[in-house]
N, C-alpha and C. Protein backbone atom coordinates (compact mmCIF):
# COMPACT_ATOMS: atom_id res chain seq x y z
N UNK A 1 28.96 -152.86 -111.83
CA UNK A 1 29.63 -153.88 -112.61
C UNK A 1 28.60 -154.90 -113.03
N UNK A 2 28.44 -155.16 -114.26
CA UNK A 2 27.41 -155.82 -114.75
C UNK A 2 27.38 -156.80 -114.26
N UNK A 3 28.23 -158.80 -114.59
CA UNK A 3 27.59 -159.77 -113.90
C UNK A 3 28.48 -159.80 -112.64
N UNK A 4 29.04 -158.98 -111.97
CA UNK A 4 30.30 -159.27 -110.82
C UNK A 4 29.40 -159.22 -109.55
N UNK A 5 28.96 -160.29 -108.53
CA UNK A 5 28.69 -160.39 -107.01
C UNK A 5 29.21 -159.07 -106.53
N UNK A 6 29.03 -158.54 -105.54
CA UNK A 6 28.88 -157.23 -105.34
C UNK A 6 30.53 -157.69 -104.43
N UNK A 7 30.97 -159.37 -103.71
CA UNK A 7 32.19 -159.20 -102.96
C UNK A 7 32.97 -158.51 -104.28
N UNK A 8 32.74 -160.01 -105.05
CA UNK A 8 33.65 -159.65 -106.55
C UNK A 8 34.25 -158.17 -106.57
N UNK A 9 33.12 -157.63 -107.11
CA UNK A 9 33.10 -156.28 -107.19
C UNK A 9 34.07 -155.11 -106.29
N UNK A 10 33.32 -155.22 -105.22
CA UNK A 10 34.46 -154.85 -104.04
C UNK A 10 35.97 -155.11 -104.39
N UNK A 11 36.25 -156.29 -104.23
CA UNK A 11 37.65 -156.71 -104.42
C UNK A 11 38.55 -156.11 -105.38
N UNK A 12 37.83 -156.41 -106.79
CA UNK A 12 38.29 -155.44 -108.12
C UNK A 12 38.68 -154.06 -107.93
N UNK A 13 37.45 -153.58 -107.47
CA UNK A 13 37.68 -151.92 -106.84
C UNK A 13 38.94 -151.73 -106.01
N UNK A 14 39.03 -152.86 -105.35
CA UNK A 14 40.30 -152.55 -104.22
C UNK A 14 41.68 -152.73 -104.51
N UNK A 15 41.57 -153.80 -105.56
CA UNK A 15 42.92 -154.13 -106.40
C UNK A 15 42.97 -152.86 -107.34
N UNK A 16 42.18 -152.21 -107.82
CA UNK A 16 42.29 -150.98 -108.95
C UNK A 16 42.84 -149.55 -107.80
N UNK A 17 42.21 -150.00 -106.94
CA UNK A 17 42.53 -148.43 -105.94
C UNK A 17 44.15 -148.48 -105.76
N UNK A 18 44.43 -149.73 -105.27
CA UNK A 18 45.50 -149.69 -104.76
C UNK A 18 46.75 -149.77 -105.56
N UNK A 19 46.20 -150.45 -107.21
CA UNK A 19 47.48 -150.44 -108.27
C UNK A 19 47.45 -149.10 -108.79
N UNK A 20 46.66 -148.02 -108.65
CA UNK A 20 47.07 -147.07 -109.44
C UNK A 20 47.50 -145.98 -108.09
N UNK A 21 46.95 -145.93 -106.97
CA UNK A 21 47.95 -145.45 -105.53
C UNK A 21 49.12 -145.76 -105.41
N UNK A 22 49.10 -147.03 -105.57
CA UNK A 22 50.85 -147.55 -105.77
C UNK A 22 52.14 -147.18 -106.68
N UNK A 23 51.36 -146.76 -107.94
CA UNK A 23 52.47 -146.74 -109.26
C UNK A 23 51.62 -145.27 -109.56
N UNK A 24 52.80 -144.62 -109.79
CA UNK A 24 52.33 -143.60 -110.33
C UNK A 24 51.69 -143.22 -111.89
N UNK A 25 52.27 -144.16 -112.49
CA UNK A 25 51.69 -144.37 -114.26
C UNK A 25 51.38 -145.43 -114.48
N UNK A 26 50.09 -145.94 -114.74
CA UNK A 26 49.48 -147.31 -115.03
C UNK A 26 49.10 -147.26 -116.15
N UNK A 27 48.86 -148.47 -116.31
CA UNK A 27 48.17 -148.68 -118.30
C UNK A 27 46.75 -149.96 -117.85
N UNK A 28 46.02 -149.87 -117.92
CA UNK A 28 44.96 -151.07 -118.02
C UNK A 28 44.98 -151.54 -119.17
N UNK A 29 45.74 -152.40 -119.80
CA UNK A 29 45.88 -152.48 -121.04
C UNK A 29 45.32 -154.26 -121.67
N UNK A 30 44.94 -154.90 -122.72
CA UNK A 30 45.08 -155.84 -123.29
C UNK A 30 46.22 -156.65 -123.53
N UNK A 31 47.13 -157.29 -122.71
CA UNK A 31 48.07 -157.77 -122.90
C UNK A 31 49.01 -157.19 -121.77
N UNK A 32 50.34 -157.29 -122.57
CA UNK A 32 51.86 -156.50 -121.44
C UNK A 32 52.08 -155.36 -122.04
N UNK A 33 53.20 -154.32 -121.89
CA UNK A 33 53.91 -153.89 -122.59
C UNK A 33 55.15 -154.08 -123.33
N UNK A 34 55.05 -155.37 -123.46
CA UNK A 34 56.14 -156.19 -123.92
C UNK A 34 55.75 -156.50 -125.21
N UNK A 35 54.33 -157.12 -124.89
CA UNK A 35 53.01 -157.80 -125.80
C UNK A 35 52.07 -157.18 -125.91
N UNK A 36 51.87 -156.07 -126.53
CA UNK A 36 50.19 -155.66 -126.52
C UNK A 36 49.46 -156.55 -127.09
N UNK A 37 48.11 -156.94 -126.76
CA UNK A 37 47.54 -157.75 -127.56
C UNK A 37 46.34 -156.75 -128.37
N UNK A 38 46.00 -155.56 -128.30
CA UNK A 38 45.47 -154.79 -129.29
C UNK A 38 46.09 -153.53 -129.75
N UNK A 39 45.73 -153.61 -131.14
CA UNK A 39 45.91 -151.80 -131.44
C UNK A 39 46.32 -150.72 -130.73
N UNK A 40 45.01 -150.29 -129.86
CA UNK A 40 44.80 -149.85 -129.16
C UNK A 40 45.91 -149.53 -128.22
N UNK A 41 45.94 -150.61 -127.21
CA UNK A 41 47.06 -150.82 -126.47
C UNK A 41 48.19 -150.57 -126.78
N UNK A 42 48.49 -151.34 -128.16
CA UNK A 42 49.78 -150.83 -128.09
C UNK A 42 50.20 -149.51 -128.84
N UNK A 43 49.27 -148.72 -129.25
CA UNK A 43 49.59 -147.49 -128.99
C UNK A 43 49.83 -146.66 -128.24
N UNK A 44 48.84 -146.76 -127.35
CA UNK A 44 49.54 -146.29 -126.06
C UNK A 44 51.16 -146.79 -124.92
N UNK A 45 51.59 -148.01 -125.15
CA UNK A 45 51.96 -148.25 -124.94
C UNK A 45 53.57 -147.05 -125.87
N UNK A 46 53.25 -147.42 -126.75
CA UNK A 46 54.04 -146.73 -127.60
C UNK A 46 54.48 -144.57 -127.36
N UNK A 47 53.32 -144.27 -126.91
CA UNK A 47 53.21 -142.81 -126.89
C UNK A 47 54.10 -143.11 -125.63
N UNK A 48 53.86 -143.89 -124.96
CA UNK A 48 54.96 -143.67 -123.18
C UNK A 48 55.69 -144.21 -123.27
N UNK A 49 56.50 -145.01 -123.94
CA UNK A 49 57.84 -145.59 -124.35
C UNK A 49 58.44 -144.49 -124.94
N UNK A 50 58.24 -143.77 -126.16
CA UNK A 50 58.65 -142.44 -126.91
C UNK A 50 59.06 -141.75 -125.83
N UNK A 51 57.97 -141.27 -124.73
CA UNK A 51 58.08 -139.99 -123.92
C UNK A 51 59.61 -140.45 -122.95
N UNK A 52 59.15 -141.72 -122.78
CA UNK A 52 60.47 -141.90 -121.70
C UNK A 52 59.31 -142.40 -120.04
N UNK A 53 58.22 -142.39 -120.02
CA UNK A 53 57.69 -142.46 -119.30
C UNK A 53 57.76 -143.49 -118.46
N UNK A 54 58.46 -143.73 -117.10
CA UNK A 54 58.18 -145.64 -116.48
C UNK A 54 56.64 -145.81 -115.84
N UNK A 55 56.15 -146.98 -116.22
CA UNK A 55 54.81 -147.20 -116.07
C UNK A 55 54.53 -148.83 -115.48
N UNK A 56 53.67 -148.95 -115.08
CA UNK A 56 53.25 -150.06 -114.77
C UNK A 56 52.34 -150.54 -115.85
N UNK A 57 52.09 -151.56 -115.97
CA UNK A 57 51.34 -152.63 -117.24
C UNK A 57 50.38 -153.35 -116.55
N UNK A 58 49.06 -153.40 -116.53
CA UNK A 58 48.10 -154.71 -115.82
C UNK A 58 47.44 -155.21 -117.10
N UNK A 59 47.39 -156.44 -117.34
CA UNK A 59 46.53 -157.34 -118.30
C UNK A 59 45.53 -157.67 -117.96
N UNK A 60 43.99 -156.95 -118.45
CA UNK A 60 42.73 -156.64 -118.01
C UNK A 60 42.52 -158.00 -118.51
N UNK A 61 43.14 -158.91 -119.70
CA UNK A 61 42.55 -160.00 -120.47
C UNK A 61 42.81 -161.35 -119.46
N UNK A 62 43.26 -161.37 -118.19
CA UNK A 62 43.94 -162.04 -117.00
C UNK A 62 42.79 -162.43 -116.25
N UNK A 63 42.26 -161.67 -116.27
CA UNK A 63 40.89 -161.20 -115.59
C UNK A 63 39.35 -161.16 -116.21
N UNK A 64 38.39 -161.69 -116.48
CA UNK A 64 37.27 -160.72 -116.64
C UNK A 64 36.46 -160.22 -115.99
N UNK A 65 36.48 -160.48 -114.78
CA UNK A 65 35.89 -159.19 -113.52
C UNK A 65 36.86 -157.97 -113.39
N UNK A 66 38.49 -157.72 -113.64
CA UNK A 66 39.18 -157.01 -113.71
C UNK A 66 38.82 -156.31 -114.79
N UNK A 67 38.61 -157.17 -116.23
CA UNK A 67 38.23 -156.67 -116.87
C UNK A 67 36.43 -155.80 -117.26
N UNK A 68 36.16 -155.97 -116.72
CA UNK A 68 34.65 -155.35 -116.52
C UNK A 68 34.83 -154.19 -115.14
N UNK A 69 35.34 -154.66 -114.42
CA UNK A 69 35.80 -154.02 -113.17
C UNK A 69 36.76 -152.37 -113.43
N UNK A 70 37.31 -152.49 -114.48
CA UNK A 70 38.17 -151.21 -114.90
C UNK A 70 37.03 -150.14 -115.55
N UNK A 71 36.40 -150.75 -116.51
CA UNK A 71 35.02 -150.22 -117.16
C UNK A 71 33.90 -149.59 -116.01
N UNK A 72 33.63 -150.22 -115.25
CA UNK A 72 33.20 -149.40 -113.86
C UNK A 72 33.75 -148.25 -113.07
N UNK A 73 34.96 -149.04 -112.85
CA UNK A 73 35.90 -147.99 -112.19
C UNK A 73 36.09 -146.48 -112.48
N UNK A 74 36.22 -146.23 -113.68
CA UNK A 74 36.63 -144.98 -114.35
C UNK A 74 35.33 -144.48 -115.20
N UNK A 75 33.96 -145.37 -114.95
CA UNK A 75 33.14 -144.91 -116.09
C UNK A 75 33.42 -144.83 -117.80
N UNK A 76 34.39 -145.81 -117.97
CA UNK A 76 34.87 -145.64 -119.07
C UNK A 76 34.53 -146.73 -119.92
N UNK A 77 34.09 -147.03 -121.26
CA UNK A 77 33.68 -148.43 -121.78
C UNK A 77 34.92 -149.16 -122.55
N UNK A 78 35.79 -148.42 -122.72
CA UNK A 78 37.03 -148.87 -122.97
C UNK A 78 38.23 -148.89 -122.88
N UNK A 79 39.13 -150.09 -123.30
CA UNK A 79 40.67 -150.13 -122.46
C UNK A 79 41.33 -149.99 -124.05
N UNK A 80 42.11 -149.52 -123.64
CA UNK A 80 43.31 -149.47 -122.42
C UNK A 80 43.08 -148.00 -121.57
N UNK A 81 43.18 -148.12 -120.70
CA UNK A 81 43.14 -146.17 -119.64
C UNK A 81 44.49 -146.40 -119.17
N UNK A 82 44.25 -145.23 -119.10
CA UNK A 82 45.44 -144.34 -118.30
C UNK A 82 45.38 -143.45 -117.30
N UNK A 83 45.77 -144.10 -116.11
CA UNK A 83 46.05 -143.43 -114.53
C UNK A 83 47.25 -142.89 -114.39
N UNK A 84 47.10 -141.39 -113.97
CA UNK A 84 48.51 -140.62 -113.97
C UNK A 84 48.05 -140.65 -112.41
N UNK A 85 48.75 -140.63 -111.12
CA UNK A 85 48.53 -140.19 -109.62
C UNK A 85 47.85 -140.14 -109.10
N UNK A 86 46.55 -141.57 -109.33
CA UNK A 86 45.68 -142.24 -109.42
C UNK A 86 44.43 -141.80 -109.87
N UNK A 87 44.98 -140.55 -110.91
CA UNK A 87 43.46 -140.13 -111.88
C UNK A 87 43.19 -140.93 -112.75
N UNK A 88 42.16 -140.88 -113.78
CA UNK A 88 42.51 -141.22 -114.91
C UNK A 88 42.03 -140.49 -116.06
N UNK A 89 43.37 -140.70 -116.87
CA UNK A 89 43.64 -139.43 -117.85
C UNK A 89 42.98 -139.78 -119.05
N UNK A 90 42.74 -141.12 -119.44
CA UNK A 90 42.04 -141.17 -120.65
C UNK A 90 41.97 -142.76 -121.49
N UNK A 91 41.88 -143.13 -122.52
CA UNK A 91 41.91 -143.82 -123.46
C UNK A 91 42.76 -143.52 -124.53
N UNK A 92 43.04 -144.58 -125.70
CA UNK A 92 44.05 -144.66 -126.71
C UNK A 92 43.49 -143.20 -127.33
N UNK A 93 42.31 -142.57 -127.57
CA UNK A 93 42.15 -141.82 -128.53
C UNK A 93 42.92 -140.59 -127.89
N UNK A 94 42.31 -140.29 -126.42
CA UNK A 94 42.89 -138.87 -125.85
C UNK A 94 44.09 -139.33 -125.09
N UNK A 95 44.77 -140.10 -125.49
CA UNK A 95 46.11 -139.77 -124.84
C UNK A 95 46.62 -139.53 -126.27
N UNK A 96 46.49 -140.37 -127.13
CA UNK A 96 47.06 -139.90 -128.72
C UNK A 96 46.67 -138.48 -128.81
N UNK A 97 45.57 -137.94 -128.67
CA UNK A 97 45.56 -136.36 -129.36
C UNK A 97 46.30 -135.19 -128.14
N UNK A 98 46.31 -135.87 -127.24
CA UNK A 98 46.87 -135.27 -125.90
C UNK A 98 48.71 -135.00 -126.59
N UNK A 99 48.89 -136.48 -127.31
CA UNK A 99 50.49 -136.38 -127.20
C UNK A 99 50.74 -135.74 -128.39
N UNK A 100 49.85 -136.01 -129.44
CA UNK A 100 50.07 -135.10 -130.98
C UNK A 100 50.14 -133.85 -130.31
N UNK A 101 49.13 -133.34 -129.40
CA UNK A 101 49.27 -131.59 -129.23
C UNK A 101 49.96 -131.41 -128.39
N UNK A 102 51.21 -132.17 -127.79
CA UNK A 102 52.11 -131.44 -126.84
C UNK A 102 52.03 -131.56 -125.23
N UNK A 103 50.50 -131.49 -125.55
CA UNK A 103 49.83 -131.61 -124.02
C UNK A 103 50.21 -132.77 -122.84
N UNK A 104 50.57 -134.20 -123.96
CA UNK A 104 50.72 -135.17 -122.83
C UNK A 104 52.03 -134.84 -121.57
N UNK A 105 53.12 -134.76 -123.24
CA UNK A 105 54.50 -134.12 -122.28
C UNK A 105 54.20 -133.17 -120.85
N UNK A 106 53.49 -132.42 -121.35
CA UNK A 106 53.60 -131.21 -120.45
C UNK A 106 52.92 -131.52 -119.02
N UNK A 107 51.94 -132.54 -119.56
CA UNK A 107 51.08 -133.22 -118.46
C UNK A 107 52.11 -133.81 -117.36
N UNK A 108 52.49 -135.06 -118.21
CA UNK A 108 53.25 -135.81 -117.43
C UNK A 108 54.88 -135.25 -116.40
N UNK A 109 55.30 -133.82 -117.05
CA UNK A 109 56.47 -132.97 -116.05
C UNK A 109 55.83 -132.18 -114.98
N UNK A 110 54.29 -132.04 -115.47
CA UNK A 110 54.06 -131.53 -114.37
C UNK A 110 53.44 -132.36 -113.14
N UNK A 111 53.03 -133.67 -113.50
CA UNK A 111 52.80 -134.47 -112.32
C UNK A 111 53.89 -135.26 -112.10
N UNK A 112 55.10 -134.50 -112.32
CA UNK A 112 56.42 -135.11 -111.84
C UNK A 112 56.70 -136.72 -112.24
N UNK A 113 56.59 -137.21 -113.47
CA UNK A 113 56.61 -138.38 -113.74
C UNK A 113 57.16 -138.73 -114.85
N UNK A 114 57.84 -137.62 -115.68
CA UNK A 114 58.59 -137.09 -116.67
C UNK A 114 59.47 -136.50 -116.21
N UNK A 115 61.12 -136.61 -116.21
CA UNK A 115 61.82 -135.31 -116.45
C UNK A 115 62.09 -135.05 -117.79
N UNK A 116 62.18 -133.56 -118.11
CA UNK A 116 62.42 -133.15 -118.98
C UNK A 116 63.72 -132.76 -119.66
């Protein structure tokens, strides 16, 4: 984590372990799902509202060690991600091409977090 004290750091990690152990569908998103505050976000937000999906919402913009802290976490340089059963499945681009090809649905019934 770039400028985060290594407790910092720790801590973030531990709040990320434990919100996506906890909830089975998370969003690291810019804003709520009420409020997206980007594009981005609220596209995704949108592909799991469609599906029917219940999810949890964290506002990375609440934070900026959370927010730098998610970017670590997953190796990923950008938000919003997506944790299905505390993996993580992707960003706005591949959950969009995931859900255009069918794939997300199928994803999400089979980690039991969808019924169909």
């Amino acid at each position: 984590m770039t400028d985060l004290s290594p407790e910092v750091a720790d801590k973030v990690a531990e709040f990320i372990t434990t919100t996506v152990t906890e909830n089975p569908v998370v969003v690291f998103m810019k804003g709520e799902p009420d409020q997206p505050r980007c594009g981005f976000s609220a596209v995704l937000v949108q592909i799991l509202d469609h599906l029917g999906v219940e999810y949890a919402g964290v506002d990375v913009l609440q934070s900026e060690p959370l927010r730098q802290g998610i970017k670590a976490y997953s190796d990923w340089p950008t938000i919003p991600q997506l944790y299905v059963k505390g993996e993580f499945v992707g960003g706005s681009d591949i959950v969009r091409q995931m859900f255009q090809s069918g794939e997300l649905k199928t994803f999400m019934i089979e980690q039991g977090v969808l019924v169909e």
